[in-house]
PDB file of N, CA and C in Angstrom:
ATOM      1  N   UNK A   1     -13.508 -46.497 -35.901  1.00  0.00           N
ATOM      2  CA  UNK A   1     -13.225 -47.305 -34.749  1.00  0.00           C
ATOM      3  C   UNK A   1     -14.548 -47.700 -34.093  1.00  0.00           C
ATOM      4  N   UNK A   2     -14.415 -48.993 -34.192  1.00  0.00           N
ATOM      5  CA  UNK A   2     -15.829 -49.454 -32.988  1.00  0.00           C
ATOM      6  C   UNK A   2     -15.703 -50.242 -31.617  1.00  0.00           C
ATOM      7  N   UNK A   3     -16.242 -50.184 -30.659  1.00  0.00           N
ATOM      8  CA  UNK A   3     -15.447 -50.858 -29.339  1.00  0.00           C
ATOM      9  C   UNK A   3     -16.636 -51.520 -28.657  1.00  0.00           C
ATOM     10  N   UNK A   4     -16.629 -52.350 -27.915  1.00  0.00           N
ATOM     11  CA  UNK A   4     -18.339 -52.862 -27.419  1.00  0.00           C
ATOM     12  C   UNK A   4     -17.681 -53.421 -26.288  1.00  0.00           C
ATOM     13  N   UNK A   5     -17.902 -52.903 -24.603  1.00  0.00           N
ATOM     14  CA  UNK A   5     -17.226 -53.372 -23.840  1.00  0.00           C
ATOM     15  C   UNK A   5     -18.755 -53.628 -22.496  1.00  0.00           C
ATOM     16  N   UNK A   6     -18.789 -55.022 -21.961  1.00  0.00           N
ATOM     17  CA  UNK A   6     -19.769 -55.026 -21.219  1.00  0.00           C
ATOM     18  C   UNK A   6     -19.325 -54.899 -19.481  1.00  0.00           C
ATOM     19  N   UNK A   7     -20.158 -53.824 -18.717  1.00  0.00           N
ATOM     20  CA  UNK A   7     -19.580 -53.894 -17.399  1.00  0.00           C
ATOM     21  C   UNK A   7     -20.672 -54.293 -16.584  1.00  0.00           C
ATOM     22  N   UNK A   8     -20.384 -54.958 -15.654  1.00  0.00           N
ATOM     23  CA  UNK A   8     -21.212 -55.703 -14.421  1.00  0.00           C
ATOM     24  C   UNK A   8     -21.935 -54.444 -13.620  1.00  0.00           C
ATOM     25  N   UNK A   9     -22.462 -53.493 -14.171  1.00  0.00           N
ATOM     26  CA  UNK A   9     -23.133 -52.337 -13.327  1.00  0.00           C
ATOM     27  C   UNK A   9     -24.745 -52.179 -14.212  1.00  0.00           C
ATOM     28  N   UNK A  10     -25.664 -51.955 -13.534  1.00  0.00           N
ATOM     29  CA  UNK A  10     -26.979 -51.579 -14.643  1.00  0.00           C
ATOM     30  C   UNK A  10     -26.645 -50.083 -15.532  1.00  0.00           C
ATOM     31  N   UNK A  11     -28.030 -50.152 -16.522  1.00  0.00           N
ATOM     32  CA  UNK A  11     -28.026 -48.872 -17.192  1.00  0.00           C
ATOM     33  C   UNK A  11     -27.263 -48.102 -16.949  1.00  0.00           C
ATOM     34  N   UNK A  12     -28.506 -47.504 -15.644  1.00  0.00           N
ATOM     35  CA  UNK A  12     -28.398 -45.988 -14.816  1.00  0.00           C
ATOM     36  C   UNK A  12     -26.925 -45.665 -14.500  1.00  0.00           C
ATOM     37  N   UNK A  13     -26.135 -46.322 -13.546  1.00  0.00           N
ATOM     38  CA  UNK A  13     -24.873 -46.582 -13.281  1.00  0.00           C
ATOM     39  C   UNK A  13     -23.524 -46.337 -14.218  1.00  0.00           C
ATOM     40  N   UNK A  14     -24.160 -46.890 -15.486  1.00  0.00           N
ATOM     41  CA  UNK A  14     -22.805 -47.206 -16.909  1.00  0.00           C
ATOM     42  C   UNK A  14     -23.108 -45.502 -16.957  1.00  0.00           C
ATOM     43  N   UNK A  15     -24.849 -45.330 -17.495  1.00  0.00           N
ATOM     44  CA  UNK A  15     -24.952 -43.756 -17.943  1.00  0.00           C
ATOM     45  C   UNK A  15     -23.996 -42.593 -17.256  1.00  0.00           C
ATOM     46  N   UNK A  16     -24.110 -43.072 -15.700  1.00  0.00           N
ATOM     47  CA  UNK A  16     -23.446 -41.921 -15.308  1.00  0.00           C
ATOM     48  C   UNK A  16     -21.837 -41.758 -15.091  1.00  0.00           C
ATOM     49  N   UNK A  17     -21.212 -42.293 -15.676  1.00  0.00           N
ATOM     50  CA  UNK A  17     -20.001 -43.032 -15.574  1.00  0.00           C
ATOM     51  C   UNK A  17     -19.671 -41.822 -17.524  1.00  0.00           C
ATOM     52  N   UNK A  18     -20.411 -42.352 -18.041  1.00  0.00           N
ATOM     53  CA  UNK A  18     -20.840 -42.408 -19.263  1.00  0.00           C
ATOM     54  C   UNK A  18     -20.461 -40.434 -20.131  1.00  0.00           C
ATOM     55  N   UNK A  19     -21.419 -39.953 -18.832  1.00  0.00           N
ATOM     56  CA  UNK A  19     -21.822 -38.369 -18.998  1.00  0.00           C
ATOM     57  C   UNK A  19     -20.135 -38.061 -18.248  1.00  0.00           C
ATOM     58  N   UNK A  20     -20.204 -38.816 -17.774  1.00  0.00           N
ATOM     59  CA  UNK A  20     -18.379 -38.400 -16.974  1.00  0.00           C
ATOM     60  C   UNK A  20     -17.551 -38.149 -17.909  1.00  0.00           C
ATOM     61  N   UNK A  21     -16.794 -36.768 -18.563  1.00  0.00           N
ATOM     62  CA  UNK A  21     -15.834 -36.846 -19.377  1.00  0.00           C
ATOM     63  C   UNK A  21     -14.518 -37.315 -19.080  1.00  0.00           C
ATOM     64  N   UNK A  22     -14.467 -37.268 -17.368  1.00  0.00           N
ATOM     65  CA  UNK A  22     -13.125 -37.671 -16.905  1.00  0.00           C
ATOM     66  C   UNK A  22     -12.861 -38.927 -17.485  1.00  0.00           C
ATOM     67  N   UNK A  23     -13.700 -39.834 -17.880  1.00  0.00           N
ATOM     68  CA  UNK A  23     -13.190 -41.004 -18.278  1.00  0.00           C
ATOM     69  C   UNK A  23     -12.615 -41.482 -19.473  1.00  0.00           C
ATOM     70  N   UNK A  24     -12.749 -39.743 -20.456  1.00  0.00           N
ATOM     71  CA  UNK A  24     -12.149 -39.772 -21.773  1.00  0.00           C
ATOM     72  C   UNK A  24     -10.582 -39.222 -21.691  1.00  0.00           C
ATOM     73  N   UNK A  25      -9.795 -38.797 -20.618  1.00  0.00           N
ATOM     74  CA  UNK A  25      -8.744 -38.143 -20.272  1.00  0.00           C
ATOM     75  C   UNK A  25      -8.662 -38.035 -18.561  1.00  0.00           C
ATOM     76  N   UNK A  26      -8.003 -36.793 -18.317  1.00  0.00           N
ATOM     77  CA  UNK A  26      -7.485 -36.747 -16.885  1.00  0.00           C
ATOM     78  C   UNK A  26      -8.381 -35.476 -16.298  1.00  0.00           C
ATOM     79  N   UNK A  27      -9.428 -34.954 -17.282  1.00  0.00           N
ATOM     80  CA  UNK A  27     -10.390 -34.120 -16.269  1.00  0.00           C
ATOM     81  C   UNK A  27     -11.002 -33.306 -17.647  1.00  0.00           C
ATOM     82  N   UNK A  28     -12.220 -33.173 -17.454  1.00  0.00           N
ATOM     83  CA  UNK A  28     -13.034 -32.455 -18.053  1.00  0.00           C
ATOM     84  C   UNK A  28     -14.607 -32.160 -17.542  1.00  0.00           C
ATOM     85  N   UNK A  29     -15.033 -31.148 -18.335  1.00  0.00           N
ATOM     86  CA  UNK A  29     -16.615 -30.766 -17.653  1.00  0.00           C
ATOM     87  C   UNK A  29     -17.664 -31.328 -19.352  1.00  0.00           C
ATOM     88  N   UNK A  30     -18.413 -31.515 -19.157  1.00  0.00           N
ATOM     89  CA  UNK A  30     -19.571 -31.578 -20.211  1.00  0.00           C
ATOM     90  C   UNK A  30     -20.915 -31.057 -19.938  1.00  0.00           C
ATOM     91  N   UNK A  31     -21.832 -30.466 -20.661  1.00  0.00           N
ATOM     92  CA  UNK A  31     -23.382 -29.902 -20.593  1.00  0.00           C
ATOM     93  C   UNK A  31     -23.726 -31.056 -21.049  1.00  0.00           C
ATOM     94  N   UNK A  32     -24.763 -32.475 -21.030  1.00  0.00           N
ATOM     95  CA  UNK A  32     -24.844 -33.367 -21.862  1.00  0.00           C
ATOM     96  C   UNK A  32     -26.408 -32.718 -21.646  1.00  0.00           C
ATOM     97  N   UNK A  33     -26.481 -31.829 -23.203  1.00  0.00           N
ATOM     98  CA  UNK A  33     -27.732 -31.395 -23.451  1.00  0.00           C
ATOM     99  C   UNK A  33     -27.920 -31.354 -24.466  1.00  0.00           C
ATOM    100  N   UNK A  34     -28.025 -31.647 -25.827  1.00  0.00           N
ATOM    101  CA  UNK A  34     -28.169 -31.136 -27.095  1.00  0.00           C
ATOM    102  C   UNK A  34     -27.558 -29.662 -27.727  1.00  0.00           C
ATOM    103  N   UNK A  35     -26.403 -29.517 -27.674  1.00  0.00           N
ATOM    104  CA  UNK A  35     -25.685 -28.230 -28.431  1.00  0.00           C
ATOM    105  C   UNK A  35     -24.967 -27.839 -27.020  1.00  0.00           C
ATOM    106  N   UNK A  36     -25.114 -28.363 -26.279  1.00  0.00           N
ATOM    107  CA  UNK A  36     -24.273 -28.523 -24.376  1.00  0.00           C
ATOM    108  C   UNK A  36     -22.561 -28.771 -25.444  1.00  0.00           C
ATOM    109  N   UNK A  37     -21.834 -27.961 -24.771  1.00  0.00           N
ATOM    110  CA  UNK A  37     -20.132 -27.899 -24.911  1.00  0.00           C
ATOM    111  C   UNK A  37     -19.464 -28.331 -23.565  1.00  0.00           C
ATOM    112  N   UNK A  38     -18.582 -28.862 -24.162  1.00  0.00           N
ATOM    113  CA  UNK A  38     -16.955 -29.124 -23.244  1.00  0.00           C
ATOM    114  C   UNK A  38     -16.044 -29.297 -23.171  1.00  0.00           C
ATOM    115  N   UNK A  39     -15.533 -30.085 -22.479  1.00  0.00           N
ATOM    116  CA  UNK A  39     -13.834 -30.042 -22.922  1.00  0.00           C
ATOM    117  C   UNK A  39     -13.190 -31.658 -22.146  1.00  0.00           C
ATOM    118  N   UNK A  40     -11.757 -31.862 -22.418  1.00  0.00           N
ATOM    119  CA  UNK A  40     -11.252 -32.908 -22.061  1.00  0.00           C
ATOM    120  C   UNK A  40      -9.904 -33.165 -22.402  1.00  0.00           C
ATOM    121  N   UNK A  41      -9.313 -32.439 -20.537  1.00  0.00           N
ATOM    122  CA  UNK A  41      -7.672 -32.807 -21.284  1.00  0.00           C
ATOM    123  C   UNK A  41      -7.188 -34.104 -20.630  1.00  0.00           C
ATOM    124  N   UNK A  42      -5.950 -34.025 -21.280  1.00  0.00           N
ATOM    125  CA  UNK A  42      -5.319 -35.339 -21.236  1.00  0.00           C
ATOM    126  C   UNK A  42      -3.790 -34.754 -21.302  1.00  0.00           C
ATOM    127  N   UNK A  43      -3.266 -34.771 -20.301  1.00  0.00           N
ATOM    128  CA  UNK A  43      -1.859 -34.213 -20.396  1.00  0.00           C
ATOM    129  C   UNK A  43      -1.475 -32.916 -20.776  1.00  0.00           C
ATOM    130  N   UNK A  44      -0.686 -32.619 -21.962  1.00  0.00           N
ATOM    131  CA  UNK A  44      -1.140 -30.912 -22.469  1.00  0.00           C
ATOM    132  C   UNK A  44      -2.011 -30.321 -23.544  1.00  0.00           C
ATOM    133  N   UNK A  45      -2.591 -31.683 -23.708  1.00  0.00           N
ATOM    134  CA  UNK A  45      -3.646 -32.088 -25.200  1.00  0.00           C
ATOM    135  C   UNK A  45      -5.201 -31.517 -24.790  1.00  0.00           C
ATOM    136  N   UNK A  46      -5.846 -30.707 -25.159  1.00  0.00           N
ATOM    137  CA  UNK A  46      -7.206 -30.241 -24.756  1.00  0.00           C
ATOM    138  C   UNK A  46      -8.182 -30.614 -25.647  1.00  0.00           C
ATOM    139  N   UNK A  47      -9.059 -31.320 -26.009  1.00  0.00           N
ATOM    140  CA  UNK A  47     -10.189 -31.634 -26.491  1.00  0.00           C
ATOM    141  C   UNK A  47     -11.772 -31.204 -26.449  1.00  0.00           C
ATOM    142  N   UNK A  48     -12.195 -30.239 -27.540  1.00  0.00           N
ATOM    143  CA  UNK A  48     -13.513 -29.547 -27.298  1.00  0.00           C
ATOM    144  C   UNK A  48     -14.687 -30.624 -27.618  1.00  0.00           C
ATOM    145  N   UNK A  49     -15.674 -30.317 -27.159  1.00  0.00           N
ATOM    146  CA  UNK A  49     -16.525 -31.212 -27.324  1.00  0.00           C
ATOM    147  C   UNK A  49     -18.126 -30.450 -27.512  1.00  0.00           C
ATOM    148  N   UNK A  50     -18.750 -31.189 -28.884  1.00  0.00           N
ATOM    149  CA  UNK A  50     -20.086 -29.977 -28.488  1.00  0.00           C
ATOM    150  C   UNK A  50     -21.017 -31.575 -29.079  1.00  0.00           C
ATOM    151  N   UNK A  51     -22.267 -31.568 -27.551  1.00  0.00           N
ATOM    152  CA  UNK A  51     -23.070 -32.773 -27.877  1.00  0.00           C
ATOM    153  C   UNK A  51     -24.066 -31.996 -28.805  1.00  0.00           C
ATOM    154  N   UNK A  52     -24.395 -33.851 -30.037  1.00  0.00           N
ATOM    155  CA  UNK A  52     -25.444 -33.989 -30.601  1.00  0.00           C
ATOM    156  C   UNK A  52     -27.020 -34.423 -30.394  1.00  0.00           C
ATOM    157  N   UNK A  53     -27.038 -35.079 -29.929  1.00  0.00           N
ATOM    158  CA  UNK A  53     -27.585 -36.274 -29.311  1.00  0.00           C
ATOM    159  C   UNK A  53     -27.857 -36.661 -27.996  1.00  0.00           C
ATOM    160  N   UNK A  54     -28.837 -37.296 -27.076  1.00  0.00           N
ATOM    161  CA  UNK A  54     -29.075 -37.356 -25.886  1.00  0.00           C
ATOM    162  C   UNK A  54     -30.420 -37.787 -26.189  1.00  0.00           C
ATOM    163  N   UNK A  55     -29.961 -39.378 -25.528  1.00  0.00           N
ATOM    164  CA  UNK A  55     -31.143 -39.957 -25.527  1.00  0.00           C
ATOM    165  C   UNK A  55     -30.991 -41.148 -23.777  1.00  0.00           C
ATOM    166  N   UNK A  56     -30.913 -40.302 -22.791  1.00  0.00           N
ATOM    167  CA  UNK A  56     -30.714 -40.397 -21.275  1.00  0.00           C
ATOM    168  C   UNK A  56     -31.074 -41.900 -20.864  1.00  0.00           C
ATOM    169  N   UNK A  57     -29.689 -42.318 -20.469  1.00  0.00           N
ATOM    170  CA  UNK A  57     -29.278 -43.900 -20.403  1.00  0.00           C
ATOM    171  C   UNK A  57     -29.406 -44.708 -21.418  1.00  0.00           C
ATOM    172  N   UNK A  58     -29.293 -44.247 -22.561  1.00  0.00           N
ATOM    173  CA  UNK A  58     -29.518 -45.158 -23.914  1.00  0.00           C
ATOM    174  C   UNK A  58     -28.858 -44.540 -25.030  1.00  0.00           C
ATOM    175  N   UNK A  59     -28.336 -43.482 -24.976  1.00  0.00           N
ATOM    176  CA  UNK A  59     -27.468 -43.165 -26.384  1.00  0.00           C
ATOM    177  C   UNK A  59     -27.037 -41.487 -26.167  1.00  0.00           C
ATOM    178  N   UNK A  60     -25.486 -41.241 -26.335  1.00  0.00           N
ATOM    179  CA  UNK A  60     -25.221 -39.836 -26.325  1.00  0.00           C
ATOM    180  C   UNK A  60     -23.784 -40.079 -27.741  1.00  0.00           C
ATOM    181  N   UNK A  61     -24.035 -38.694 -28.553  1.00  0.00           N
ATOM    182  CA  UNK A  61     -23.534 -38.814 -29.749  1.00  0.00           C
ATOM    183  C   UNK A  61     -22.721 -36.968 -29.227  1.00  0.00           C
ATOM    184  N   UNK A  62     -21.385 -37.235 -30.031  1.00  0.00           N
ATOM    185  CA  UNK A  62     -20.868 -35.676 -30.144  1.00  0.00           C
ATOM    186  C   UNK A  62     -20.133 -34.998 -30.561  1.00  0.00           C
ATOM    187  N   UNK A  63     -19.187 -34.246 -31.039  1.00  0.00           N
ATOM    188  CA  UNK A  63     -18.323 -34.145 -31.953  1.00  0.00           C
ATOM    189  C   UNK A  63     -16.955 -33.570 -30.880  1.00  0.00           C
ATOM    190  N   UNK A  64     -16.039 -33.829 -31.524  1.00  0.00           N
ATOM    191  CA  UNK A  64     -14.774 -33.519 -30.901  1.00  0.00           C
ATOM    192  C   UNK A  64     -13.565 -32.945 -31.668  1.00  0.00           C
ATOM    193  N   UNK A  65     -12.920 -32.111 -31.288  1.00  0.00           N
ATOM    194  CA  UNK A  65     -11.705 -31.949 -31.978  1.00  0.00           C
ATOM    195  C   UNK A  65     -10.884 -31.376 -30.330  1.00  0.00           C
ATOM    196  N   UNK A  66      -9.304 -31.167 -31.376  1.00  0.00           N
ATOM    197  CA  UNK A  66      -8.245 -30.125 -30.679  1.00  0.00           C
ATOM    198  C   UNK A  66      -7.635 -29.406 -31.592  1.00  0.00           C
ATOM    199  N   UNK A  67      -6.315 -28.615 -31.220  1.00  0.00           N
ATOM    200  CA  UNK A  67      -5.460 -28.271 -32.066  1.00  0.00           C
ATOM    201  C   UNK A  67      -4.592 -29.649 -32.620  1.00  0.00           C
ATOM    202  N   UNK A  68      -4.891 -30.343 -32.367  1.00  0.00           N
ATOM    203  CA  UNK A  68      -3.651 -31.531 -32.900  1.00  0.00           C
ATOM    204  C   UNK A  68      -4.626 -32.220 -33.421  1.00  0.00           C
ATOM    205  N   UNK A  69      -5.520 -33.033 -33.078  1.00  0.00           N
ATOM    206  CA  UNK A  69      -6.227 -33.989 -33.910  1.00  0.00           C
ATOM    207  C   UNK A  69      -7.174 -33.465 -34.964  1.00  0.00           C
ATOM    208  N   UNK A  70      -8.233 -34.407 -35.917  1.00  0.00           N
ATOM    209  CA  UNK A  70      -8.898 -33.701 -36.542  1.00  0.00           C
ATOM    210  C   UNK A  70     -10.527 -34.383 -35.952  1.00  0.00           C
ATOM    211  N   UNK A  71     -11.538 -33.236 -36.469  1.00  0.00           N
ATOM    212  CA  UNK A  71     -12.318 -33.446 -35.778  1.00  0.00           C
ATOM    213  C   UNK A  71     -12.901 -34.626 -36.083  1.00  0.00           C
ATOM    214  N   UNK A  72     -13.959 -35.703 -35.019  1.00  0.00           N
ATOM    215  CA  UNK A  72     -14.313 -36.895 -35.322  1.00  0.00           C
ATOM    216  C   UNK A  72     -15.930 -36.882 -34.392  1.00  0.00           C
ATOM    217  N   UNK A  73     -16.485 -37.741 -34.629  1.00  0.00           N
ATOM    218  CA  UNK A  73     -18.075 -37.926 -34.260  1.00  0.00           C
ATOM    219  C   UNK A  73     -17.901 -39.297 -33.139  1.00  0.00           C
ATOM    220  N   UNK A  74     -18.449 -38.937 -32.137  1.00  0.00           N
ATOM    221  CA  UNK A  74     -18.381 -40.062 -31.093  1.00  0.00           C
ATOM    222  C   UNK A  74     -19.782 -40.832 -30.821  1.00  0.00           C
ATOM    223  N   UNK A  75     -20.211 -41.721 -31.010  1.00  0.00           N
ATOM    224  CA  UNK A  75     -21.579 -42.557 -30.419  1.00  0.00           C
ATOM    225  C   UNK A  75     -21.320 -43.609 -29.221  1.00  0.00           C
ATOM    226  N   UNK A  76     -22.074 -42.962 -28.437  1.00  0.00           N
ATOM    227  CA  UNK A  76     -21.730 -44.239 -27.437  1.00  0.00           C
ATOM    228  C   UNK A  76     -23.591 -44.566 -27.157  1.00  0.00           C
ATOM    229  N   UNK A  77     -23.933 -46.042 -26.988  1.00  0.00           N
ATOM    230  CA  UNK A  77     -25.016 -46.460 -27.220  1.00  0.00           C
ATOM    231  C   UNK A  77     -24.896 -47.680 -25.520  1.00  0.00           C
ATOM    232  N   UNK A  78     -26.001 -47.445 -24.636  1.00  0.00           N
ATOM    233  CA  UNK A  78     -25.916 -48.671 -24.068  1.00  0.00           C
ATOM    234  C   UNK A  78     -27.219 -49.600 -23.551  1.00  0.00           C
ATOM    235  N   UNK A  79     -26.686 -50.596 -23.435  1.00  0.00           N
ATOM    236  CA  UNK A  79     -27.602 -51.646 -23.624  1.00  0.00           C
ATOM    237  C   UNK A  79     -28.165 -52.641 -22.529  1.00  0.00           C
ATOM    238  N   UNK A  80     -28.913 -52.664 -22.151  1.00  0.00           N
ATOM    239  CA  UNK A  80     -28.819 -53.506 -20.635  1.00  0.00           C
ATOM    240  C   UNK A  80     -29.067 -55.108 -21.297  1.00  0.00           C
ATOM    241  N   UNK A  81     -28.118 -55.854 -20.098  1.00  0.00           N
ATOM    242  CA  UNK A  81     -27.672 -57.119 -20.703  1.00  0.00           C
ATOM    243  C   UNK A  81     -28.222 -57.744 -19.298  1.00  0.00           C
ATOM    244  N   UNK A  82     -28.025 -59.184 -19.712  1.00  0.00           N
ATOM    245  CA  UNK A  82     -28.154 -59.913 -18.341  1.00  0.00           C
ATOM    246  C   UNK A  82     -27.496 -59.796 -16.895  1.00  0.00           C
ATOM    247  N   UNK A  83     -26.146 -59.348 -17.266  1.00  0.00           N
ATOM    248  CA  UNK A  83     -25.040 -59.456 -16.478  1.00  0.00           C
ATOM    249  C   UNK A  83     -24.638 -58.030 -16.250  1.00  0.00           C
ATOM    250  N   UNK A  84     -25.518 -56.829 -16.652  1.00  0.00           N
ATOM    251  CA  UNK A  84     -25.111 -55.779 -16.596  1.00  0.00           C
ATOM    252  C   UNK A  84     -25.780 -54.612 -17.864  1.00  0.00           C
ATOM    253  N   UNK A  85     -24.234 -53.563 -18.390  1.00  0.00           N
ATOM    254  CA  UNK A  85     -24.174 -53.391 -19.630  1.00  0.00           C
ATOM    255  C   UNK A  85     -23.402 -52.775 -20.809  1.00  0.00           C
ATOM    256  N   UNK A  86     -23.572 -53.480 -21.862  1.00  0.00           N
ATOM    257  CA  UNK A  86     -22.864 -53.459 -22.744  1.00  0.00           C
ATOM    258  C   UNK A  86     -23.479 -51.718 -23.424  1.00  0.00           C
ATOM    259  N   UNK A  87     -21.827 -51.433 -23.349  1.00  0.00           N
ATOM    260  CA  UNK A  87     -21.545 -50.565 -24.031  1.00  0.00           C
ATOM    261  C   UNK A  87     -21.113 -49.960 -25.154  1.00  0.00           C
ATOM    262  N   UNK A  88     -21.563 -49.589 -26.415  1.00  0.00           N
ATOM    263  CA  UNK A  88     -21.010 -49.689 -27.459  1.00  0.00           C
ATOM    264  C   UNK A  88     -20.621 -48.174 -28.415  1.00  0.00           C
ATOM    265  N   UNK A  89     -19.245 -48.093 -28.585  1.00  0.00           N
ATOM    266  CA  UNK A  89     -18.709 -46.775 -29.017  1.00  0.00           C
ATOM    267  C   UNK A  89     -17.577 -46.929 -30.344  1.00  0.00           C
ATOM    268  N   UNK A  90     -18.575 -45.959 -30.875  1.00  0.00           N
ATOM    269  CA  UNK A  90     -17.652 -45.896 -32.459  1.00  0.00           C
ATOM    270  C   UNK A  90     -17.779 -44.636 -32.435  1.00  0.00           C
ATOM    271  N   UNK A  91     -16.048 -44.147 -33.077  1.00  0.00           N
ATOM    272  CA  UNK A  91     -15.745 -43.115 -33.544  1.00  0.00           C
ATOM    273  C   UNK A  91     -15.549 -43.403 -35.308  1.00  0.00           C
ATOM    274  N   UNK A  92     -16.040 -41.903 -35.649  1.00  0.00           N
ATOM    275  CA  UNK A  92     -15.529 -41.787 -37.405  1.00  0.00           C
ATOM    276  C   UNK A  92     -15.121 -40.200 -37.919  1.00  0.00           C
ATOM    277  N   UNK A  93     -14.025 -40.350 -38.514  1.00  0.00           N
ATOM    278  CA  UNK A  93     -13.814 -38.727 -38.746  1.00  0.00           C
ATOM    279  C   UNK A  93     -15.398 -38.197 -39.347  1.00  0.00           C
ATOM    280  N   UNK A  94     -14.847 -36.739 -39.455  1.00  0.00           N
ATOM    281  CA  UNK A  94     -15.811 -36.023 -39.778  1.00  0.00           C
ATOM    282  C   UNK A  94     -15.674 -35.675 -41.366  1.00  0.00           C
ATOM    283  N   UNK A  95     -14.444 -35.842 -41.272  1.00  0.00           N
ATOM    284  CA  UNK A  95     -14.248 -35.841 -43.095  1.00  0.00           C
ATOM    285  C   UNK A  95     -14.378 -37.430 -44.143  1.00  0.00           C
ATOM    286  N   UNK A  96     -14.461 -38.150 -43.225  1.00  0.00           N
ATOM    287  CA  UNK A  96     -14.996 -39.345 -44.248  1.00  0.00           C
ATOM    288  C   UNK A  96     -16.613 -39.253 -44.171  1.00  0.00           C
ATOM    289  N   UNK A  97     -17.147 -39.060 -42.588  1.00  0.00           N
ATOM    290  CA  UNK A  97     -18.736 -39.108 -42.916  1.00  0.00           C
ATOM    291  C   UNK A  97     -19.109 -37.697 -44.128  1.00  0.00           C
ATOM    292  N   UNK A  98     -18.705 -36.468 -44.431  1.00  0.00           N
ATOM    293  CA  UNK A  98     -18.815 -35.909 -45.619  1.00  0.00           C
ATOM    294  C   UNK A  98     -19.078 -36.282 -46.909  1.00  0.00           C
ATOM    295  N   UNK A  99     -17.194 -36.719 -46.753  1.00  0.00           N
ATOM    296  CA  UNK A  99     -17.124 -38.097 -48.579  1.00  0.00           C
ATOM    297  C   UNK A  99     -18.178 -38.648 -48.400  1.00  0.00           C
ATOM    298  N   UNK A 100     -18.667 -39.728 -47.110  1.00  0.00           N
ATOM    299  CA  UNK A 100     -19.912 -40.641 -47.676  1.00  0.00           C
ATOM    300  C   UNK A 100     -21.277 -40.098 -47.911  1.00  0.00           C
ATOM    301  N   UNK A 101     -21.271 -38.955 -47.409  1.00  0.00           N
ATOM    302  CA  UNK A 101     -22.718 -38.277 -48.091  1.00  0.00           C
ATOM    303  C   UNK A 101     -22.627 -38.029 -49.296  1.00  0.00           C
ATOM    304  N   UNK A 102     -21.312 -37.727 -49.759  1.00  0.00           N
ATOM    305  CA  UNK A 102     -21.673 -36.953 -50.985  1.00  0.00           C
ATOM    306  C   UNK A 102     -21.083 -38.035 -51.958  1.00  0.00           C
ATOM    307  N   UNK A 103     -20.746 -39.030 -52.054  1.00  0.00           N
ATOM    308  CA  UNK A 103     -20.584 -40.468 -52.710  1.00  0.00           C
ATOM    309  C   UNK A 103     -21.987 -40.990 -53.052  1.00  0.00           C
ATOM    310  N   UNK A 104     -23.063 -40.573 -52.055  1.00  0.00           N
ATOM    311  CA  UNK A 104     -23.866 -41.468 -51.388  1.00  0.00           C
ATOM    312  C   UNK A 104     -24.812 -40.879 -52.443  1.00  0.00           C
ATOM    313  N   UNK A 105     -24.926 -39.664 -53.011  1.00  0.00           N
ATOM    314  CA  UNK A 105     -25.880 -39.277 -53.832  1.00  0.00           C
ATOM    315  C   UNK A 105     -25.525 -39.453 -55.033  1.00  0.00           C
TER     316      UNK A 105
END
């Protein structure tokens, strides 16, 4: 899944919006530190989260699972635009990025 959505706010602003897990469900906490854990529920659905990546107002990457879904890799990348900024987020399981490593050799 890839999504690219631009909002009328700068960088700094999207970033912190960004580090907000509430905005992935109805309440969660995050460490956005490199190997930083958290969580994110959404009704009775709980979602763990442990960051990869952190590159502060410009790119946070991280992995996710629950008991119901399977686990998947999140990138969110943003971009300052004229009018603001564009935000751009792709998810991919964790079991296809595998297959493609090992296809890949």
């Amino acid at each position: 899944m890839y999504r690219e959505v631009d909002v009328p706010c700068d960088v700094e602003a999207a970033w912190q919006h960004v580090i907000d897990p509430s905005w992935l469900g109805d309440d969660g906490e995050l460490d956005v530190v490199p190997g930083g854990e958290g969580w994110v529920s959404e009704g009775d659905e709980t979602k763990y989260l442990v960051v990869e990546e952190v590159d502060d107002e410009r790119h946070l990457s991280f992995r996710w699972a629950s008991f119901v879904d399977a686990p998947s890799r999140v990138e969110i990348d943003l971009e300052p635009t004229l009018e603001g900024t564009r935000i751009a987020i792709s998810e991919s399981p964790l079991e296809a990025r595998a297959m493609a490593s090992l296809v890949a050799r």
